[in-house]
Protein backbone atom coordinates (compact mmCIF):
# COMPACT_ATOMS: atom_id res chain seq x y z
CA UNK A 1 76.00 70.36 67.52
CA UNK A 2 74.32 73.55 66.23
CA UNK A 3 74.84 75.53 63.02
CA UNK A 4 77.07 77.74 65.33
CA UNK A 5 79.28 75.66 66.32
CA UNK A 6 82.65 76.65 66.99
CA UNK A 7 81.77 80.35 68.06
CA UNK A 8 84.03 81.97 70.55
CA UNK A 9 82.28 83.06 74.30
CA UNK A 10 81.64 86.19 74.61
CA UNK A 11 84.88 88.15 75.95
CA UNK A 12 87.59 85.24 74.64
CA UNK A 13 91.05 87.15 74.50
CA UNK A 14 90.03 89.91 77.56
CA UNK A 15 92.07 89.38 80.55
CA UNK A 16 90.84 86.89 82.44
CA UNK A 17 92.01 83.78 84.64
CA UNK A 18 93.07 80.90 83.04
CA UNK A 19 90.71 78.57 80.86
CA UNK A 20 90.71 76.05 84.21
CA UNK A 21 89.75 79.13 86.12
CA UNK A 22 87.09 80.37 83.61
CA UNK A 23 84.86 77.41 84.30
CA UNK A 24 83.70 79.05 87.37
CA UNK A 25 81.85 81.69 85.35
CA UNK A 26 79.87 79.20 82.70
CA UNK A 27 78.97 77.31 86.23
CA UNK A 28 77.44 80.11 87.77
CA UNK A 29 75.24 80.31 85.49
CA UNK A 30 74.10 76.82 85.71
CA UNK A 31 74.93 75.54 82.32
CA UNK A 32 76.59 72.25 82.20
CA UNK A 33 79.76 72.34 79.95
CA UNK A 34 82.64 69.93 78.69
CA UNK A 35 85.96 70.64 79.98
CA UNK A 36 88.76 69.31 76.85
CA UNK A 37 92.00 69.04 78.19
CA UNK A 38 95.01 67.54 75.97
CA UNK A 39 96.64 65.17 78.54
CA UNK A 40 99.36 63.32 76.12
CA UNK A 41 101.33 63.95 72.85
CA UNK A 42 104.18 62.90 71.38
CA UNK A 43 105.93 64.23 68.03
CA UNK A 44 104.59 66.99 66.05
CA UNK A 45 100.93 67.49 67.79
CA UNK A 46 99.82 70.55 67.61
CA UNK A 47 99.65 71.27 71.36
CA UNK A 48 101.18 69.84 74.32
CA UNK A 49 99.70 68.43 77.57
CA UNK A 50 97.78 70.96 79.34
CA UNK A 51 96.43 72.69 76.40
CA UNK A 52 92.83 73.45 77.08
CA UNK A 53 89.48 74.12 75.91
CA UNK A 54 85.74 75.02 77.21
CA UNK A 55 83.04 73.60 74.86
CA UNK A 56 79.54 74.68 76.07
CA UNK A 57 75.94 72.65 75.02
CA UNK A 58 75.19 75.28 72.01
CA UNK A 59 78.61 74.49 70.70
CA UNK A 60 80.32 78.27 71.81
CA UNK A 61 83.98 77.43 72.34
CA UNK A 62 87.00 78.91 74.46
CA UNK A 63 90.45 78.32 74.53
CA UNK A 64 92.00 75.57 72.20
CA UNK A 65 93.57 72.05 71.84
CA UNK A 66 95.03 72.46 68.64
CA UNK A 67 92.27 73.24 66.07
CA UNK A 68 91.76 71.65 62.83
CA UNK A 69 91.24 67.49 63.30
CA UNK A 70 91.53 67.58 67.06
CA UNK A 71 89.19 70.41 67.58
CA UNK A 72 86.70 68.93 65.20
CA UNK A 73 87.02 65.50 67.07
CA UNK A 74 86.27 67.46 70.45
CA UNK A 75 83.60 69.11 69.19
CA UNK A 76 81.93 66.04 67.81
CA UNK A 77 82.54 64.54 71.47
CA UNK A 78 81.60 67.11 73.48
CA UNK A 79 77.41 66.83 71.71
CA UNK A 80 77.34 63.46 72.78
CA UNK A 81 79.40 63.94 76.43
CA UNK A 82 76.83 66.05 77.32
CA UNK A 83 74.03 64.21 76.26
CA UNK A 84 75.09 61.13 77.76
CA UNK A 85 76.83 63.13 81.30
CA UNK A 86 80.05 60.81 80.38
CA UNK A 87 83.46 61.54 80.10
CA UNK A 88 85.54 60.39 77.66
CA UNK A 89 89.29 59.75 76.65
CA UNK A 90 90.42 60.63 73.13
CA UNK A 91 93.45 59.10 71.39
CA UNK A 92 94.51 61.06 68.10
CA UNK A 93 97.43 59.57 65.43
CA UNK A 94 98.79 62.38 63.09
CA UNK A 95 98.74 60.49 59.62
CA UNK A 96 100.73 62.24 56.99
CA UNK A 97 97.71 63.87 55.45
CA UNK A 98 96.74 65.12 58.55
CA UNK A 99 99.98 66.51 59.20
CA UNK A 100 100.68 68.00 55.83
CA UNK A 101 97.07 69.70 56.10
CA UNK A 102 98.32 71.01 59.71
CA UNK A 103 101.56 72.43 58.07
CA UNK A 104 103.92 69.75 60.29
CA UNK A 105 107.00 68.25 59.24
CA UNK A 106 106.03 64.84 60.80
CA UNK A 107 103.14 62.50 62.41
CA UNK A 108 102.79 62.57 66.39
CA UNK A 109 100.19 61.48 68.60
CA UNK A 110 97.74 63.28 71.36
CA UNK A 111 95.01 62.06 73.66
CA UNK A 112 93.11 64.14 75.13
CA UNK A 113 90.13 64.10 77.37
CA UNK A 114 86.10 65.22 77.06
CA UNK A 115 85.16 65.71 80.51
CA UNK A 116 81.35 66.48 81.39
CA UNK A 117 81.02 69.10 84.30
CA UNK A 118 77.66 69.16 85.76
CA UNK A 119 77.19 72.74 87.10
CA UNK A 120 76.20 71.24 90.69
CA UNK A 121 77.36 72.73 94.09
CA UNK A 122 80.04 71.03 94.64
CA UNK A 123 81.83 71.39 90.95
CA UNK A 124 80.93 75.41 91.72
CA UNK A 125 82.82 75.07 94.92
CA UNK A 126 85.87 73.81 93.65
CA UNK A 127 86.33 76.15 90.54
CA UNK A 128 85.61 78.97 92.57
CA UNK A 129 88.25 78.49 94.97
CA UNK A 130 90.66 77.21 91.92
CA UNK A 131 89.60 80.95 90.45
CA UNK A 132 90.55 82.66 93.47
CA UNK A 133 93.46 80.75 93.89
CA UNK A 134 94.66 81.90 90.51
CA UNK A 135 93.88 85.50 90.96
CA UNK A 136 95.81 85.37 93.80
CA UNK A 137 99.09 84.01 91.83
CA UNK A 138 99.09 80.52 93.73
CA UNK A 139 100.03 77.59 91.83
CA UNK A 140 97.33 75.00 92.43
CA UNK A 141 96.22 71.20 90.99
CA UNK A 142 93.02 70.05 90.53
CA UNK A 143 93.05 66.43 90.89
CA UNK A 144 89.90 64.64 89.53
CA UNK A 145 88.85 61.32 89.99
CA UNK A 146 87.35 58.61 87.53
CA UNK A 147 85.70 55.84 87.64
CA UNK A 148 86.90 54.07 84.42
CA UNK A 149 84.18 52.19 81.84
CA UNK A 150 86.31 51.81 78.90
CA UNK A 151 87.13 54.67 77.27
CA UNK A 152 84.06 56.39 78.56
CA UNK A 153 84.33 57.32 82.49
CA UNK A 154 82.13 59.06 85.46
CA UNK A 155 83.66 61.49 87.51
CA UNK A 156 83.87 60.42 91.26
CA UNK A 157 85.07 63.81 92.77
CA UNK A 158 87.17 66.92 92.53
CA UNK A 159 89.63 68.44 94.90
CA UNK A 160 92.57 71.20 94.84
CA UNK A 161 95.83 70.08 96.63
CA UNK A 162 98.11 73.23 97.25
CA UNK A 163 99.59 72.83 100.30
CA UNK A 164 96.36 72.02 101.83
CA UNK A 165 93.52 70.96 100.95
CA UNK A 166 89.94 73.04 100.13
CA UNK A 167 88.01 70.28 101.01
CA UNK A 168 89.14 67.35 102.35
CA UNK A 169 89.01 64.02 99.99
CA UNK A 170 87.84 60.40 101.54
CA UNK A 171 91.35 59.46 100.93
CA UNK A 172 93.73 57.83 102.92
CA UNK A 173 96.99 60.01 104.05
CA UNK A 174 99.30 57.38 102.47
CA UNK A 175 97.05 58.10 98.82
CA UNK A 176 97.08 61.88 99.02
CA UNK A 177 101.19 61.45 99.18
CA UNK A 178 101.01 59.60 96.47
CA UNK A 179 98.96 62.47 94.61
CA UNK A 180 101.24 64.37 95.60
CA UNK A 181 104.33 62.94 94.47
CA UNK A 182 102.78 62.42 91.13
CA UNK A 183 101.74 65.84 90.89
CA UNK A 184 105.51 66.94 91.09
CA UNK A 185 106.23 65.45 87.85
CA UNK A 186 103.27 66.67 85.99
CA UNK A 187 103.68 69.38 83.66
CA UNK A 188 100.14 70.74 82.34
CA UNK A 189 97.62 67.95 82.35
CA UNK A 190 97.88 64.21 82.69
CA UNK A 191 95.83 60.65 83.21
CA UNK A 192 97.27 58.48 86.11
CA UNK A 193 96.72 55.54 87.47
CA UNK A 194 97.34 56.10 91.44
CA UNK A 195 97.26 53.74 94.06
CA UNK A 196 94.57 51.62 92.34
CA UNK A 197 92.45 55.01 91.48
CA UNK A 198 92.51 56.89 88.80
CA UNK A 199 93.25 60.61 88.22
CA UNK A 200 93.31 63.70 86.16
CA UNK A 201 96.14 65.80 87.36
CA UNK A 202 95.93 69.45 86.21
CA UNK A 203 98.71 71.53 87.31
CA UNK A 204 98.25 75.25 87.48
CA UNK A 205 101.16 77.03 87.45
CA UNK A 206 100.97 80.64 89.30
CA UNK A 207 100.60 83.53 87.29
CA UNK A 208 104.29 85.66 87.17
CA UNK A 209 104.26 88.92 88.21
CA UNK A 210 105.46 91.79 85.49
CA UNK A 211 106.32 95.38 86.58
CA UNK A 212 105.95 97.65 83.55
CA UNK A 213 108.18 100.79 84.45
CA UNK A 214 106.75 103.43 82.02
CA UNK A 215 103.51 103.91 80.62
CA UNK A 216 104.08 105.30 77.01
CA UNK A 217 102.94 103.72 73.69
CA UNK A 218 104.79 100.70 74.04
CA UNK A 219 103.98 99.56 77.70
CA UNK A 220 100.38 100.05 76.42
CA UNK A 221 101.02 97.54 74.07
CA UNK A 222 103.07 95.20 76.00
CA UNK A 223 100.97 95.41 79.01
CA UNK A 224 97.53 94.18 77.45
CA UNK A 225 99.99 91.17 75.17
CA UNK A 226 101.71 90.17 78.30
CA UNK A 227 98.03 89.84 80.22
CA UNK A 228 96.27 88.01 77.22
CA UNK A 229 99.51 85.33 78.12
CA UNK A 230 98.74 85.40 81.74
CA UNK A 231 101.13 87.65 83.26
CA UNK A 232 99.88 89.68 86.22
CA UNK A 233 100.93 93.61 85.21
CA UNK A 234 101.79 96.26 87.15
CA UNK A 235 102.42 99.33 85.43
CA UNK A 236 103.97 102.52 87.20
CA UNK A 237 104.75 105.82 85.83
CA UNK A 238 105.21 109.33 87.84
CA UNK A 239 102.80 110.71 85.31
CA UNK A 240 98.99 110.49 86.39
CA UNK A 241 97.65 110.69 82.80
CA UNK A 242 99.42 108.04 81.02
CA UNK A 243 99.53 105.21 84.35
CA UNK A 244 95.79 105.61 84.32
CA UNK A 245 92.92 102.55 84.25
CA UNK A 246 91.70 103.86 81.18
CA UNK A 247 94.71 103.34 79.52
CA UNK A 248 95.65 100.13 80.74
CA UNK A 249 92.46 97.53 81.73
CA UNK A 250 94.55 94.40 82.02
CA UNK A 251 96.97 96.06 83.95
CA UNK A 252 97.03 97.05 87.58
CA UNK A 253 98.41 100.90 87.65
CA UNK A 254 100.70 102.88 89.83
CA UNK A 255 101.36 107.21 89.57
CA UNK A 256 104.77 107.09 92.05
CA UNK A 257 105.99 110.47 92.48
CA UNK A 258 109.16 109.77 91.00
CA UNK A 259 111.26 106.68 89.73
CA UNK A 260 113.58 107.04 92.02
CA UNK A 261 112.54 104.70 95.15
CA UNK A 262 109.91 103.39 92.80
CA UNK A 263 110.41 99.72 93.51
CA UNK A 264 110.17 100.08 97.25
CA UNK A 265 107.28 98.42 98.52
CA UNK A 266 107.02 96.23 95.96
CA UNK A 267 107.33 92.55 95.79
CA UNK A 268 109.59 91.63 92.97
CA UNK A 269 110.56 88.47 93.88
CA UNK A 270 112.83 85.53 91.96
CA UNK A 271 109.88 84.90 89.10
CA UNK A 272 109.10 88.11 88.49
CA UNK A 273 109.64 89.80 85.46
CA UNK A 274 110.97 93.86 85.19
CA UNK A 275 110.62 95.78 81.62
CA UNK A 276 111.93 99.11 81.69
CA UNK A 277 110.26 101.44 78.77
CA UNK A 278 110.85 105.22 79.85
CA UNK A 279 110.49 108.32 78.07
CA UNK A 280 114.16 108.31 78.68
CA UNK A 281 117.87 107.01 79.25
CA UNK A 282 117.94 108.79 82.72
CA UNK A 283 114.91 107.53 84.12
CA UNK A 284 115.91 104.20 82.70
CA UNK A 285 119.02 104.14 84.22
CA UNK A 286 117.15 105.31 87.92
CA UNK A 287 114.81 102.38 87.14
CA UNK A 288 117.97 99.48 86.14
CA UNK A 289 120.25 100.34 89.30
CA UNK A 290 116.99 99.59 91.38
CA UNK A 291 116.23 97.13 89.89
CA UNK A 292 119.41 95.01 89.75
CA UNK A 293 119.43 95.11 93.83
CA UNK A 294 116.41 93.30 93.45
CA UNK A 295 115.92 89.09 93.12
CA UNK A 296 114.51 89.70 89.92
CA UNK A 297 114.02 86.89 87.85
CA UNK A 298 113.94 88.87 84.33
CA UNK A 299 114.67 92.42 83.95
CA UNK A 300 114.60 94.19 80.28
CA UNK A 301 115.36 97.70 79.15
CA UNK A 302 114.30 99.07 76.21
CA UNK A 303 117.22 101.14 74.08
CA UNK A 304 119.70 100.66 71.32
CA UNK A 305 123.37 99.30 71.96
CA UNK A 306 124.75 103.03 71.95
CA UNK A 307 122.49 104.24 74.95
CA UNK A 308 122.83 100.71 76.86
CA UNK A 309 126.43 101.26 76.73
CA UNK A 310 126.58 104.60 78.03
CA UNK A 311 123.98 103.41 80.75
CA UNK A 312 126.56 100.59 81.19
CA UNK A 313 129.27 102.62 81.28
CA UNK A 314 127.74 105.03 84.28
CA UNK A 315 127.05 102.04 86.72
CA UNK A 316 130.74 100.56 86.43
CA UNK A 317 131.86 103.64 87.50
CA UNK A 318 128.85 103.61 90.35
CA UNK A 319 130.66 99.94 91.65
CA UNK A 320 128.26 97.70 89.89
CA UNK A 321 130.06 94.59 88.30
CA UNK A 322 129.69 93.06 84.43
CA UNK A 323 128.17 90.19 85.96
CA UNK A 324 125.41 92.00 87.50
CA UNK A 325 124.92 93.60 84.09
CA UNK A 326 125.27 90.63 82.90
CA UNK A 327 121.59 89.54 83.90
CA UNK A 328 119.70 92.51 81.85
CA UNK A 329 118.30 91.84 78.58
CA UNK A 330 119.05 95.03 76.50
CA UNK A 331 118.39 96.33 73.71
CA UNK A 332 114.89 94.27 75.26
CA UNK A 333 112.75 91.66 73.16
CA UNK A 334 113.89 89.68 70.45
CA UNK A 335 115.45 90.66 67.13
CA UNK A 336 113.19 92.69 64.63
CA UNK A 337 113.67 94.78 62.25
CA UNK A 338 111.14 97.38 62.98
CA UNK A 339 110.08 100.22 65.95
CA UNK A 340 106.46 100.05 65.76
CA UNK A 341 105.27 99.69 69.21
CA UNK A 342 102.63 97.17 68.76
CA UNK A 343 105.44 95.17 67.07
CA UNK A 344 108.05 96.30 69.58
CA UNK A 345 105.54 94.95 72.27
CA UNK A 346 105.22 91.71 70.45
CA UNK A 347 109.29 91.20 70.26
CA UNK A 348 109.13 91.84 73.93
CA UNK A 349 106.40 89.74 74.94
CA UNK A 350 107.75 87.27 73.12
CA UNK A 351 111.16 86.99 75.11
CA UNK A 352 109.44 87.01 78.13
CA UNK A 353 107.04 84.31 76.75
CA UNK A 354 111.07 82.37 76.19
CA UNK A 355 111.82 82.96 79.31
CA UNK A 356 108.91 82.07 81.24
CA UNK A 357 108.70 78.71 79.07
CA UNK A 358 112.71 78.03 79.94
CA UNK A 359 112.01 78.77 83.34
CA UNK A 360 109.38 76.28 83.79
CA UNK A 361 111.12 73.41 82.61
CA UNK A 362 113.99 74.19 84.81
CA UNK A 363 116.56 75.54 82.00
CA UNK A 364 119.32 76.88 83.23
């Protein structure tokens, strides 16, 4: 690997698609890359399956699989991978010293897998439509195949399943259910054995939807966190200046000409998420009796206990119920003790990082 190795691409930390997704853009170029994807771990590893990584041949690096031993391992790999056009599968034991150096409690275990991706047509083809996919919020799996020669292996062929297929694999109908079926208990990334074949599942979950009412200091804040996390933001304000492009890049803007109506049209929908920061309790309050008629999956409202009861207090007496109320997260974010709003933002984020996380593995 070169002197450099390790560097971050160019752009690492912008909002962008997924690390899955980002392969379409190395590809274009025509530079060959390994895609490092952690597919197993058990005990203290230091990420879970699904955690990825893009390692390019002059040793530039985006996303992660854990840094420290495991990175270094992958990096080590990913020289030879693409010398040799071979993938490979990497199985990691936490000792004690490794752990201790890592700041864990305990040892676990991870595998994870090197995989070479030639930037030929067809790879192109697939990772494009996976990045469209994604930009378009639909969940999606690649499914890759193997041929297995030890530990090393050849990829065989790439396909998304969502529904339907982008292009149609030389399977048999009875093996695509199976893919399926498999696919439905796969949370990130995983190795399987299927029907005598054998498979990397990747499962790409769709990017949630957040509507940002208000555009002050702290939606600023929360809007670019929430998008380096992979929410999609929205972000509407009746005030042209401050729900402006310029002020929010990761964030798709809205000037309504009022918060009251301001959800109409839009599609807020069981996993979306709703944060309500205002420059004040009454447009808050316009914003929170919308948005409780709504399926909303999360909704959040900024504001101490004193102004969330008085809010409270105003839609009893409107014929809302304490269950309804029930569902809002307020004062919003979690505990801190602090009102900057870059750490206000990160308090926030962070719930909604809980919740999404909850959400996923089917909490109730």
């Amino acid at each position: 690997m070169p002197p450099h190795q390790g560097r971050t691409c160019p752009g690492e930390g912008e909002a962008m698609a997924g690390i899955l997704a980002r392969v379409s853009a190395f590809l274009s170029t025509g530079q060959d890359l390994v895609l490092a994807r952690v597919v197993s771990s058990t005990g203290s590893a230091p990420r879970e399956a699904g955690a990825r990584m893009i390692i390019l041949a002059d040793g530039r690096t985006e996303g992660t699989i854990g840094g420290g031993l495991v990175e270094a391992t992958a990096l080590r790999e990913a020289a030879r991978i693409i010398d040799e056009k071979r993938s490979a599968l990497t199985r990691i034991a936490m000792t004690a010293d490794d752990t201790a150096e890592a700041g864990m409690i305990c040892g676990g275990t991870l595998e994870f897998l090197c995989e070479h991706v030639k930037a030929d047509r067809d790879a192109v083809r697939v990772f494009d439509a996976l990045r469209d996919d994604e930009e378009l919020c639909r969940r999606n799996v690649l499914c890759t195949e193997f041929l297995s020669q030890g530990r090393h292996m050849l990829t065989l062929g790439r396909f998304l399943l969502n529904g339907g297929l982008h292009d149609e694999p030389p399977f048999p109908e009875t093996l695509l259910d199976l893919i399926r079926e498999a696919a439905g208990s796969v949370t990130g990334s995983a190795m399987m054995d299927i029907g005598g074949r054998r498979f990397c599942l990747d499962v790409l979950e769709s990017r949630e939807s957040l509507f940002i009412f208000g555009a002050g200091h702290v939606a600023r804040e929360t809007a670019a966190l929430a998008s380096h996390v992979g929410f999609r933001v929205s972000v509407l304000d009746d005030r042209s200046e401050f729900a402006s492009p310029e002020r929010f890049p990761f964030a798709e803007t809205r000037v309504v000409d009022s918060f009251s109506g301001c959800l109409e049209g839009l599609a807020v929908e069981a996993g979306s998420y709703v944060v309500i920061v205002t420059r004040g309790h009454i447009h808050d309050k316009t914003v929170l009796e919308q948005a409780m008629r709504t399926r909303a999956g999360y909704i959040g409202m900024i504001g101490s206990r004193r102004k969330r009861d008085t809010i409270y207090k105003a839609l009893l007496a409107e014929g809302f119920t304490e269950e309804e109320l029930s569902r809002v997260h307020c004062p919003i974010g979690l505990p801190i003790e602090t009102d900057s709003p870059e750490e206000i933002a990160v308090s926030i984020v962070g719930e909604l990082i809980n919740e999404r996380a909850l959400r996923r593995k089917g909490a109730p």
